[in-house]
Protein backbone atom coordinates (compact mmCIF):
# COMPACT_ATOMS: atom_id res chain seq x y z
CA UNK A 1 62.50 125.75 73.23
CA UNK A 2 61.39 123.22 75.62
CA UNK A 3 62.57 119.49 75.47
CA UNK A 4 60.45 116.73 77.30
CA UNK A 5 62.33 114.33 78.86
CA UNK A 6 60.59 111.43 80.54
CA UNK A 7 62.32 109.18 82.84
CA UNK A 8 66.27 108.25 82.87
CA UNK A 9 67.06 104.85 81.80
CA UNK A 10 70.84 103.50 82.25
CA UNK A 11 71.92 100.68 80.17
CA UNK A 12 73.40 98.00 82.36
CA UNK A 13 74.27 93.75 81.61
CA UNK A 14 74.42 91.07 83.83
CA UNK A 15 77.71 89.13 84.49
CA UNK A 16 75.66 86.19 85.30
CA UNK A 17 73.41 85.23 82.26
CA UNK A 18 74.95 88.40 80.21
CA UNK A 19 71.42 89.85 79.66
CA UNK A 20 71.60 93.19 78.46
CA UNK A 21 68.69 95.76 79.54
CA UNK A 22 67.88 99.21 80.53
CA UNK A 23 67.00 100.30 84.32
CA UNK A 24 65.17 102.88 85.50
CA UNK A 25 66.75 105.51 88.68
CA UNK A 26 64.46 103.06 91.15
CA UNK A 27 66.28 100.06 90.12
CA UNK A 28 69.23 101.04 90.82
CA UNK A 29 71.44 102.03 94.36
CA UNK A 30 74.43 103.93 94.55
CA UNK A 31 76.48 103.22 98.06
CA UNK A 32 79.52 106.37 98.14
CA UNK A 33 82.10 104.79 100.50
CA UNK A 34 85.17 106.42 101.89
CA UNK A 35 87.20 105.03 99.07
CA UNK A 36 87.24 104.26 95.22
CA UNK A 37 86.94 100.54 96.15
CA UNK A 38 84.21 101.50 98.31
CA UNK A 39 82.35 103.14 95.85
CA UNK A 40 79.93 101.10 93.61
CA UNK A 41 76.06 100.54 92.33
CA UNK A 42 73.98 97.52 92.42
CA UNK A 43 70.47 96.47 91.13
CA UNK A 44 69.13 92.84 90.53
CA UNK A 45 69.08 91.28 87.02
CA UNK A 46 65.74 91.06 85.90
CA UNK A 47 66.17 88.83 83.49
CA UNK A 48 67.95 85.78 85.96
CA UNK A 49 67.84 87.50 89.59
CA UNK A 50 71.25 87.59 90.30
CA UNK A 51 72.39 90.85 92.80
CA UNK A 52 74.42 92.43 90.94
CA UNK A 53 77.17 94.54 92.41
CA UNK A 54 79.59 97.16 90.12
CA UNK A 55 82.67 99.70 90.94
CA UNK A 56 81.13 103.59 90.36
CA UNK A 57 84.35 105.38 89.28
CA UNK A 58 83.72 109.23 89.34
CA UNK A 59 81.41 109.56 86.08
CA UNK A 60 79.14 107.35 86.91
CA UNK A 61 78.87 108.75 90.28
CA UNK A 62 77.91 112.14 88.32
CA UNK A 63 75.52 110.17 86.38
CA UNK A 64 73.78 108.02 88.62
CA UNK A 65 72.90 111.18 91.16
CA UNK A 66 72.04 113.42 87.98
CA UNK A 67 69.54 110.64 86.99
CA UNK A 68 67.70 110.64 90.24
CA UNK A 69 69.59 107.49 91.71
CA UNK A 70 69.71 106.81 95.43
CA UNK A 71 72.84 107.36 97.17
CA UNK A 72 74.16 105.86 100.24
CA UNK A 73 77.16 106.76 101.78
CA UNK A 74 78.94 104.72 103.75
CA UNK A 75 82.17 105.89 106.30
């Protein structure tokens, strides 16, 4: 049994305008730093613009680079 899955969306919100949406793995950037505060993802609202910029604790690490997200890593 075969299941078709088409392409990962993540559910994010903007602090700005509150918006809530779905991105796709191109929308998104993961940067892995040396350190937990250094670790985070970002994308741009599309609903007001804003850059948004989030902590990435270890599971969404996992699920960011399982969905296909790019990864950064900084020293």
């Amino acid at each position: 049994m075969s299941q078709k899955s088409g392409p990962v969306a993540f559910k994010a919100s903007c602090p700005d305008c509150r918006a809530r949406f779905e991105l796709d793995a191109g929308a998104l950037r993961l940067v892995i730093g040396g350190s937990r505060r250094a670790t985070f993802y970002s994308f741009t609202c599309p609903e007001c613009g804003a850059s948004v910029r989030k902590p990435a604790g270890e599971r969404i690490v996992e699920l960011l680079t399982g969905g296909g997200v790019s990864t950064l890593r900084s020293v």
